[in-house]
Protein backbone atom coordinates (compact mmCIF):
# COMPACT_ATOMS: atom_id res chain seq x y z
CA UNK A 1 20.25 -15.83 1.80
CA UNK A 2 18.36 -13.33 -0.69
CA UNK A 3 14.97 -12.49 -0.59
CA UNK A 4 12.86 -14.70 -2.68
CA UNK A 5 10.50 -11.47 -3.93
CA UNK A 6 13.67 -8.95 -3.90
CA UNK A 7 15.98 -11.85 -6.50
CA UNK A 8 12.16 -11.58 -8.42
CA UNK A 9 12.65 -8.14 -9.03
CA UNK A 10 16.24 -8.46 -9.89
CA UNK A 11 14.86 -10.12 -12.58
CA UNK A 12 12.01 -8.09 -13.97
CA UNK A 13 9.08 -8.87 -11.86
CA UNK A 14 7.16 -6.02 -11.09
CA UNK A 15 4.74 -5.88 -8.51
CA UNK A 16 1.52 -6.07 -9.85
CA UNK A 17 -2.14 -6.16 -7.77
CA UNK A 18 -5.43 -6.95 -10.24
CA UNK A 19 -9.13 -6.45 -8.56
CA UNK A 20 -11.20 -9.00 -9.60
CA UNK A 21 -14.83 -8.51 -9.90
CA UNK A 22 -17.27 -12.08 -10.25
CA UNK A 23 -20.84 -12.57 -9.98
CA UNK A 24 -21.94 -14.45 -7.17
CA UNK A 25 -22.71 -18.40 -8.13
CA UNK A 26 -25.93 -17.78 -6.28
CA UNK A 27 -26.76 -14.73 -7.21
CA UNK A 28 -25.57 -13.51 -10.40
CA UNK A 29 -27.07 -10.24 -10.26
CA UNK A 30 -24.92 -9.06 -7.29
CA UNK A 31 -20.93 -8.78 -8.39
CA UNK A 32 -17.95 -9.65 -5.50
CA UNK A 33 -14.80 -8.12 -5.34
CA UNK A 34 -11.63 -10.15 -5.06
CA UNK A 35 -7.99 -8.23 -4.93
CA UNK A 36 -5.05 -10.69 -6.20
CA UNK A 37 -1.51 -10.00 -5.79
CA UNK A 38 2.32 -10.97 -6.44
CA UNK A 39 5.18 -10.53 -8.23
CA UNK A 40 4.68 -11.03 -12.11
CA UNK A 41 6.40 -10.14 -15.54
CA UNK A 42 4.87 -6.60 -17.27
CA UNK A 43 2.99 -6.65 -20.15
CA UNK A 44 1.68 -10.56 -20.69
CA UNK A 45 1.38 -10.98 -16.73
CA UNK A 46 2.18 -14.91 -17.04
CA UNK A 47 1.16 -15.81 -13.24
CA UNK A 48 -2.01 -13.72 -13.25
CA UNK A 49 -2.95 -15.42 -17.06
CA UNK A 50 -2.49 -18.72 -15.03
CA UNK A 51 -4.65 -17.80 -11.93
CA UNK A 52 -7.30 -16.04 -13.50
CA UNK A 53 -7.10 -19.87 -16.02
CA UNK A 54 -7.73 -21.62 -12.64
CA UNK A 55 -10.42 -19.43 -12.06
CA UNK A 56 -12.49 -20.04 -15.29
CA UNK A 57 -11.76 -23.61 -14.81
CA UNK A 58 -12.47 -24.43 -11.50
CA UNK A 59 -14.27 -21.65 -9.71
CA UNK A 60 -18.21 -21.19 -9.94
CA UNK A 61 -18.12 -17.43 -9.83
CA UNK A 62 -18.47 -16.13 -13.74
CA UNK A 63 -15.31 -13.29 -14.12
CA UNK A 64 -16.93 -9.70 -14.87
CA UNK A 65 -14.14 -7.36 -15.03
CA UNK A 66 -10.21 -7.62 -14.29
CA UNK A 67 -8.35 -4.57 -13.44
CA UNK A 68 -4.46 -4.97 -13.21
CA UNK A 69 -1.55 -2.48 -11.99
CA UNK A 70 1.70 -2.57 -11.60
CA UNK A 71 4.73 -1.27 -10.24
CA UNK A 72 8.63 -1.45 -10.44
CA UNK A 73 9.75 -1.04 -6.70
CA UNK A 74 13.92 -1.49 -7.78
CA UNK A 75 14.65 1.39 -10.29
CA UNK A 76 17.82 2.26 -11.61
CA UNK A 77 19.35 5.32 -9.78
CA UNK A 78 19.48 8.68 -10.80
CA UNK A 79 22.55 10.23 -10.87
CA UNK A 80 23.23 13.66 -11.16
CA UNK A 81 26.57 15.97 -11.16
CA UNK A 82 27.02 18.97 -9.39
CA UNK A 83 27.60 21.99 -12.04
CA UNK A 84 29.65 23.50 -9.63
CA UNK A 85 30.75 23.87 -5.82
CA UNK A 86 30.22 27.18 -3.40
CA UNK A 87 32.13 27.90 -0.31
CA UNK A 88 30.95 29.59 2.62
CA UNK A 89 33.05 30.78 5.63
């Protein structure tokens, strides 16, 4: 049986990690720091679009700033050729 997270990067998915920063619902002033992660598809970011959706939606904390990275863990493989081979006794 595959991996669930290693078939999503089979397929494109990129891992990608956004910090969230909100203002406290009681406290507006002060900003919180949430850190949100998974596997999601670079550039539009379809799964963190959705969450951060949810969040407006149904979340008292106001959004203040989103910060998003990502990174390709499977990359194709290099491959090189030797120029040339040297003996030694």
């Amino acid at each position: 049986m595959v991996d669930a997270s290693f078939a999503a990067q089979l397929e494109g998915y990129s891992l990608t990690t956004a910090e969230i920063l909100y203002r406290m619902p009681d406290h507006p002033v002060l900003l919180q720091s949430f850190v949100w992660q998974d596997y999601d598809l670079h550039p539009r970011f379809p799964k963190l679009a959705k969450f951060l959706d949810f969040w407006s939606k149904n979340l008292d904390g106001q959004l203040y700033r989103v910060r998003v990275a990502h990174q390709h863990l499977i990359h194709p493989s290099e491959v090189r050729f030797v120029g040339g081979v040297l003996r030694l006794h």
